[in-house]
Protein backbone atom coordinates (compact mmCIF):
# COMPACT_ATOMS: atom_id res chain seq x y z
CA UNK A 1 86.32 75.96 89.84
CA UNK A 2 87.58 76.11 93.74
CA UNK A 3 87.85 73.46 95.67
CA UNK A 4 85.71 73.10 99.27
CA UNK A 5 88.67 72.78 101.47
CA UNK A 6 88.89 70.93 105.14
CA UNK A 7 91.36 71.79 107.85
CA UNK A 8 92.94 68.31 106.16
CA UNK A 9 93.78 69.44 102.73
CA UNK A 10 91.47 67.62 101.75
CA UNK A 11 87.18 68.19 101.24
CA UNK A 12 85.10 68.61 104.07
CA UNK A 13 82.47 66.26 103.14
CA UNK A 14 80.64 66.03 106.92
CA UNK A 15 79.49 69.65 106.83
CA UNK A 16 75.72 69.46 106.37
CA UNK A 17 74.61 70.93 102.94
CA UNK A 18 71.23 71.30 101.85
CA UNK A 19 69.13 68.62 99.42
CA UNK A 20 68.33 70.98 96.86
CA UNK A 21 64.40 71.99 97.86
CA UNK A 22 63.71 69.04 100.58
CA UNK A 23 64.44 70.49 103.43
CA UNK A 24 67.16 67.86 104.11
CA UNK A 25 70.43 68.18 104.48
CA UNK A 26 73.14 65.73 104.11
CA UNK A 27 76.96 65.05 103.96
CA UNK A 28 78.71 65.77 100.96
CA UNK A 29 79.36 61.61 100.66
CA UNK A 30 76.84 59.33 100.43
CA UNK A 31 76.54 55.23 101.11
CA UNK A 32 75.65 53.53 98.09
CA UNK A 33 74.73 49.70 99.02
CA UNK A 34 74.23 48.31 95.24
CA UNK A 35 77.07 46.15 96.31
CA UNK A 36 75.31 44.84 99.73
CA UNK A 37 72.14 43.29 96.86
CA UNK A 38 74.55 39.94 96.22
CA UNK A 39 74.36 41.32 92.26
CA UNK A 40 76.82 38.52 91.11
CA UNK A 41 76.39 39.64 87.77
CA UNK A 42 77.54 43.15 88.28
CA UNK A 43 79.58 42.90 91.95
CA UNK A 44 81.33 40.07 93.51
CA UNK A 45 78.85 38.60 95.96
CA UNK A 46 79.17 39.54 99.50
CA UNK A 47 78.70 37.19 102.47
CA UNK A 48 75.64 37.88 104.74
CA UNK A 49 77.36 38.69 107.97
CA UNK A 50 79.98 41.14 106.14
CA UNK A 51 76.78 42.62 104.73
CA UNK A 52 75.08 43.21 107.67
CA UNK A 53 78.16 44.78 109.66
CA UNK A 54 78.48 47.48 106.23
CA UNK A 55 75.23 48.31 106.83
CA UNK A 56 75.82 48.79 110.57
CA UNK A 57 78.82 51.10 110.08
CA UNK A 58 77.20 52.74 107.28
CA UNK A 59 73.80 53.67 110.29
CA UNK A 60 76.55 54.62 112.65
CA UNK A 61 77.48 57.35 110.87
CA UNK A 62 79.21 60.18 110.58
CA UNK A 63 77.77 59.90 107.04
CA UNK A 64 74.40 60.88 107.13
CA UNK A 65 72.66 60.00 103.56
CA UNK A 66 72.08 56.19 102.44
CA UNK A 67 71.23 54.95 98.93
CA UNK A 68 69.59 51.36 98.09
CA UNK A 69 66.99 50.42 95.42
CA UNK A 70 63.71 47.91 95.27
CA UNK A 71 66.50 46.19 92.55
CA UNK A 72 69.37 45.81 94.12
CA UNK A 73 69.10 41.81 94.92
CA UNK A 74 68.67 41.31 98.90
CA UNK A 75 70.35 44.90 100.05
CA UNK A 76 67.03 46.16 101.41
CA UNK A 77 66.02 43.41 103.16
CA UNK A 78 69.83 43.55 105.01
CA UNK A 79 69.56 47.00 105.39
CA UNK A 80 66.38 46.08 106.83
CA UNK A 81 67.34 43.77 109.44
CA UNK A 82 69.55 45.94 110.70
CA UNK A 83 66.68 48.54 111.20
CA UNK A 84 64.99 46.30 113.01
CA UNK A 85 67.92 45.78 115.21
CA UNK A 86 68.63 49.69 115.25
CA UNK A 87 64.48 50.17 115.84
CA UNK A 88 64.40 52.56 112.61
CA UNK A 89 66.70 54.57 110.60
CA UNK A 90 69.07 56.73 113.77
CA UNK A 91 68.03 60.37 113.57
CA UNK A 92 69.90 62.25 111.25
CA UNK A 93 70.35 59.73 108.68
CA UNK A 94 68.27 60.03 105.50
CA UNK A 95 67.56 56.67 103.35
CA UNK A 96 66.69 56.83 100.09
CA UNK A 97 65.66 53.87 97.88
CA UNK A 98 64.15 53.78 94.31
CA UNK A 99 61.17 52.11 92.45
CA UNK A 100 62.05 49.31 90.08
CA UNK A 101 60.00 47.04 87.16
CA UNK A 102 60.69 43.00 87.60
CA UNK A 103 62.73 41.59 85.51
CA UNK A 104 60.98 41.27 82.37
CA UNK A 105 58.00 43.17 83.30
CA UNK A 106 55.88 46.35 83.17
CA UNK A 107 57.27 49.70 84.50
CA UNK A 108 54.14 51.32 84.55
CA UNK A 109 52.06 53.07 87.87
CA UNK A 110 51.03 49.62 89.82
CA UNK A 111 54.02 48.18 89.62
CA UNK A 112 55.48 51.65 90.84
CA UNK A 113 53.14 51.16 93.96
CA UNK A 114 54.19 47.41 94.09
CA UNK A 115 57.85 48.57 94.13
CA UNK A 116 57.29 50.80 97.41
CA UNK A 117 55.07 48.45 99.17
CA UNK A 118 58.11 45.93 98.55
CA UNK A 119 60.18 48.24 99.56
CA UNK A 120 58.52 48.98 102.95
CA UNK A 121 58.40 45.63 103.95
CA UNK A 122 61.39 44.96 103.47
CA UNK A 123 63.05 48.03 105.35
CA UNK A 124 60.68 47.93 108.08
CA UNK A 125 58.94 51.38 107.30
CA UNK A 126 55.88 53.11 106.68
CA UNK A 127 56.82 56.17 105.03
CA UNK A 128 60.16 56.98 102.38
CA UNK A 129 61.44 59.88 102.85
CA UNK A 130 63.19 59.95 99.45
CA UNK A 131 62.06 58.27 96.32
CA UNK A 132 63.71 57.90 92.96
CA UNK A 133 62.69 56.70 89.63
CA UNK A 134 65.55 54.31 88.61
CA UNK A 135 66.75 53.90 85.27
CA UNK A 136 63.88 55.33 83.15
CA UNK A 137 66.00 54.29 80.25
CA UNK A 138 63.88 51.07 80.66
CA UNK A 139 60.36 53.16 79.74
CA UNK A 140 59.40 55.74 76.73
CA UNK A 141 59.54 59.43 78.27
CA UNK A 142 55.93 60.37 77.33
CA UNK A 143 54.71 56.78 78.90
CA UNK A 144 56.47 57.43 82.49
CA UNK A 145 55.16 60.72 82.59
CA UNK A 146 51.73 60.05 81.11
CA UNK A 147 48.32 59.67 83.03
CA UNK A 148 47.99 56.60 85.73
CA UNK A 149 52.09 56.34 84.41
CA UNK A 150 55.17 55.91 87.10
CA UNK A 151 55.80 59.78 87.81
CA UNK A 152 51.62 60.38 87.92
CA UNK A 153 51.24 57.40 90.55
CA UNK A 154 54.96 58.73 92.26
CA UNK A 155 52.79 61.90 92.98
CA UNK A 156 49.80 60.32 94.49
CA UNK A 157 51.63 58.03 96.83
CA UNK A 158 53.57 61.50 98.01
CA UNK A 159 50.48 63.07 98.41
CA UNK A 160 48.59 59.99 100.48
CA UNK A 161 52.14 60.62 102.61
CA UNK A 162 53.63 57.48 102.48
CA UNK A 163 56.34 59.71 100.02
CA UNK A 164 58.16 62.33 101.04
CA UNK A 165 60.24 63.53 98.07
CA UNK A 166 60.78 62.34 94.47
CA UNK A 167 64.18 61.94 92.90
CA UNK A 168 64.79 60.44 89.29
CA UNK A 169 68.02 58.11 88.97
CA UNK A 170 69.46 57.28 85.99
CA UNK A 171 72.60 57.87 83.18
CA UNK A 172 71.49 59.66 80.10
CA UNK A 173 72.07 63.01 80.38
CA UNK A 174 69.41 64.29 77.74
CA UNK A 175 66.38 61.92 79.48
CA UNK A 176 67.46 63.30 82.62
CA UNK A 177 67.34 66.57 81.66
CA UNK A 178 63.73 66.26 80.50
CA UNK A 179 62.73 64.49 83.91
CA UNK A 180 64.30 68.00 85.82
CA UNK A 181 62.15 70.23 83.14
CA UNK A 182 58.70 68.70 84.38
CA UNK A 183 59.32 70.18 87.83
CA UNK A 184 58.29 66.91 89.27
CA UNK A 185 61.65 66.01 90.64
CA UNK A 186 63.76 67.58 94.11
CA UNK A 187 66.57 65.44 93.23
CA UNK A 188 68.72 63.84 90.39
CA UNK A 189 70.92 61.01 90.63
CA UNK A 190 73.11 60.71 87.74
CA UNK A 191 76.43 58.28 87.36
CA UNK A 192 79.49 57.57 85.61
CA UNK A 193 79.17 61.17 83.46
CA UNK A 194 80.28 63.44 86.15
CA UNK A 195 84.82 62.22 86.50
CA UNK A 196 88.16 62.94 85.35
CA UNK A 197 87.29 60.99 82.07
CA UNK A 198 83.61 62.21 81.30
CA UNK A 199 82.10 65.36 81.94
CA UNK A 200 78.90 64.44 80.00
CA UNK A 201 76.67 65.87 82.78
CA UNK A 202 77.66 69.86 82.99
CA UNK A 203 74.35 70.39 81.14
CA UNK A 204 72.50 68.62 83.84
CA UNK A 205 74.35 70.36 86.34
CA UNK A 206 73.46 73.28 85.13
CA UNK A 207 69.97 72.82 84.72
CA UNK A 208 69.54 71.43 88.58
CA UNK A 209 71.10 74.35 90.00
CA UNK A 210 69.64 76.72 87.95
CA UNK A 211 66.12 74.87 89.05
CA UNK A 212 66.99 73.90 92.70
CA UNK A 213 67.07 70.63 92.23
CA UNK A 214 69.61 68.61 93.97
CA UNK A 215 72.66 66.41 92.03
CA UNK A 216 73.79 63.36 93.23
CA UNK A 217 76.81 62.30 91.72
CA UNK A 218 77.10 58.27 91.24
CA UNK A 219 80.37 55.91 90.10
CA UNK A 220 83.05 58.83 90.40
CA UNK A 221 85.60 56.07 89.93
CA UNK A 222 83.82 54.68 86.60
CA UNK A 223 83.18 51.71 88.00
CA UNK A 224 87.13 51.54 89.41
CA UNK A 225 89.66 52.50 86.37
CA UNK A 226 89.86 55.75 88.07
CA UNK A 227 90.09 53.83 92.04
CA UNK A 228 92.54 50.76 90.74
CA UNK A 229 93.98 52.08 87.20
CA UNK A 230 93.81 50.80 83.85
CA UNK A 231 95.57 48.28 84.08
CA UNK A 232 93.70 46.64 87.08
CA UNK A 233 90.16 47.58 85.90
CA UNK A 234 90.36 48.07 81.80
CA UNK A 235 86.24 48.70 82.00
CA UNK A 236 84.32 52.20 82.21
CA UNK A 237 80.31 52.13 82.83
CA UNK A 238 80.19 48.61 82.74
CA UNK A 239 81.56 47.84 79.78
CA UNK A 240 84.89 47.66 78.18
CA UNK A 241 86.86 51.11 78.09
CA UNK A 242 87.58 52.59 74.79
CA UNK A 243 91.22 52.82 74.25
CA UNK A 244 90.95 56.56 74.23
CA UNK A 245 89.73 56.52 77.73
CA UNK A 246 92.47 53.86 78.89
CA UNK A 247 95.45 56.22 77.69
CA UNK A 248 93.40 58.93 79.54
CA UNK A 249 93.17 56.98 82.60
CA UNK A 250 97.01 55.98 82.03
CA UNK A 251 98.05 59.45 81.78
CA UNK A 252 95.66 60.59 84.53
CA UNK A 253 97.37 57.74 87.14
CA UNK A 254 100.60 59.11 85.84
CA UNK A 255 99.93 62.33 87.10
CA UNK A 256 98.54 61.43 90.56
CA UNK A 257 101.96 59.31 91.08
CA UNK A 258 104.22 62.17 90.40
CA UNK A 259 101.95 64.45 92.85
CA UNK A 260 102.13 61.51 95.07
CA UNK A 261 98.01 61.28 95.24
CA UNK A 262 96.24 58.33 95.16
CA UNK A 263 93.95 57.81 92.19
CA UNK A 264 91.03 57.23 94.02
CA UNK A 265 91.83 60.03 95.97
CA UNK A 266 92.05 62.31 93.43
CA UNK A 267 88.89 61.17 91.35
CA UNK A 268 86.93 61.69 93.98
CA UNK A 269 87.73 64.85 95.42
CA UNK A 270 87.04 65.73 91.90
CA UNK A 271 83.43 64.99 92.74
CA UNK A 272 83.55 66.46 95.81
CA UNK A 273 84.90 69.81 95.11
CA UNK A 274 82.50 70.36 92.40
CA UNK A 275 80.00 73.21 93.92
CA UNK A 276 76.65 71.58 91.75
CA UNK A 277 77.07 68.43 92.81
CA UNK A 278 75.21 68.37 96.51
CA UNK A 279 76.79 64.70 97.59
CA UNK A 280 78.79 61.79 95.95
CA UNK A 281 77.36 58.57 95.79
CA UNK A 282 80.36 55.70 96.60
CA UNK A 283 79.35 52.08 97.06
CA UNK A 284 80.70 50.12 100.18
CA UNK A 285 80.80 46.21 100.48
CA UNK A 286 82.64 45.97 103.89
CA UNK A 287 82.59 48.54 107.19
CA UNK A 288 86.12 49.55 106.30
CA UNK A 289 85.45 50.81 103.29
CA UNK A 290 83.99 53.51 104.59
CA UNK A 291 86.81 54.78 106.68
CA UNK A 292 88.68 54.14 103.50
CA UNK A 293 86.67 56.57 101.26
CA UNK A 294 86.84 58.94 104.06
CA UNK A 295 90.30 59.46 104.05
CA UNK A 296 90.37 59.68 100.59
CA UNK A 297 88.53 62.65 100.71
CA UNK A 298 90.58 64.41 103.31
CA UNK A 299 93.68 63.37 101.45
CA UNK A 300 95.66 66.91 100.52
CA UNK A 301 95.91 67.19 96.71
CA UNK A 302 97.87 70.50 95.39
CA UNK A 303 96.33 73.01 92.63
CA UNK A 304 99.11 71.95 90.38
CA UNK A 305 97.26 68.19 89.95
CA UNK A 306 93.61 69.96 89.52
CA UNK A 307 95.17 71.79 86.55
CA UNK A 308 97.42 69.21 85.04
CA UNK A 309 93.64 67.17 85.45
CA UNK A 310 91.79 69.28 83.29
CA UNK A 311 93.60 69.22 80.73
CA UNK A 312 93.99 65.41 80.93
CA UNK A 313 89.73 64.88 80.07
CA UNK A 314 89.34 63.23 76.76
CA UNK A 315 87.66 64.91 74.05
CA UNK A 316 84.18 65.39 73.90
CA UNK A 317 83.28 62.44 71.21
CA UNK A 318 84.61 59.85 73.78
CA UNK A 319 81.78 60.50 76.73
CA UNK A 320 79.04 58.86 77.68
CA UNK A 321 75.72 60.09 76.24
């Protein structure tokens, strides 16, 4: 595997790549806003005002791709406001958001065309140019892709126009795999199976490059063992980390401190440098995070640390599904 390397030493992440089959193209690093929703149960909440100024810095760029869902608490209506302020999404900068049941209810074709016209409102446009099914794990396969279903009624509302292109965004790899085998989908967003500890998704890889179809790769710090360490963050995917993946991550840490390179830095230049995956998906809660994650990715890391890395991914058995 050879790295994508910037005048840095690091990975040149702002050199426009294509989308898979959109006809976009974006930056090889992508702002997640998840942690903009006020989520308490999954992020620490985030103040409206420090919310607001992310999403500011995230529309001034020199990242050009922006990710936020109909369920991510209140980030679309703050990424909205500051549309409003902006007068639309700046040229150049593609947002995507996703379609998402209520809590408790139906994931089935009108709520999918609920979802969007939430969406719209909210973010203060008539037309998204990118649209992704979010966690399917929620619905039966052959009921999201069945007549009148989420994917069928995703279709129409591309072909009435209000759609651009459809995306499916989720974690397990097999379900995802049969989403990019319909055909239906330009993009995949897949997360937390793609990092030094898990490499769960190289089937899915394959099968979106073999097809065209564009890999976004989500959580390449695991949720922040691999940005903080073990010892900081004990938790992978949400949940506890086995204690398999915690000597990993200890001996991974250990490796990056005798290289002198950061964790984070290394974990996700791991993303980065991966030729199937078309952009890295990395949440941001305040503007200088994004400066932060940016030099991260320009940070020099030597061949010697990729190698001593591979060798340092747990055994197959210990992955995510």
């Amino acid at each position: 595997m050879s790295a994508q390397r910037g005048r840095t030493g690091g990975v040149d992440v702002l050199t426009p790549r294509p989308l898979g089959r959109t006809g976009f193209e974006v930056t090889g690093l992508c702002v997640g806003t998840a942690e903009l929703g006020d989520m308490t149960n999954v992020y620490s909440a985030v103040p409206e005002e420090q919310a607001l100024a992310t999403a500011r810095r995230a529309f001034a760029g020199p990242l050009t791709f922006v990710d936020t869902s109909n369920g991510y608490g209140s980030s679309e209506q703050r990424l909205g406001t500051v549309l409003r302020e902006l007068g639309g999404v700046p040229e150049g900068i593609l947002l995507a958001t996703k379609v998402d049941p209520l809590d408790g209810g139906p994931f089935d074709g009108p709520r999918v065309r609920a979802s969007v016209a939430e969406s719209m409102e909210r973010l203060g446009l008539d037309h998204l140019p990118l649209l992704h099914l979010h966690d399917p794990e929620r619905i039966e396969f052959e009921a999201a892709t069945a007549p009148g279903g989420p994917v069928d009624v995703m279709r129409e509302l591309v072909a009435e126009g209000l759609v651009g292109h459809l995306g499916v965004a989720g974690g397990t790899v097999d379900l995802m795999r049969r989403f990019v085998d319909t055909g239906v989908f330009s993009v995949v967003l897949n997360h937390n199976r793609w990092t030094l500890l898990d490499r769960s998704a190289g089937p899915l890889l394959d099968d979106c490059a073999a097809s065209g179809t564009a890999f976004l790769n989500g959580a390449p710090f695991g949720g922040g063992i691999l940005a903080k360490g073990p010892a900081a963050v004990p938790r992978y995917c949400y949940g506890p980390a086995s204690p398999e993946l915690l000597r990993a991550a200890e001996r991974i840490e250990a490796a990056c401190a005798r290289h002198g390179v950061p964790l984070a830095a290394a974990a996700l230049q791991d993303s980065l440098r991966e030729p199937r995956v078309t952009s890295t998906v990395v949440g941001s809660s305040r503007p200088e995070r994004l400066d932060q994650t940016l030099a991260l990715a320009a940070h020099p890391v030597p061949d010697e640390l990729w190698t001593e890395l591979a060798d340092l991914v747990p055994p197959k058995e210990h992955w995510l599904p």
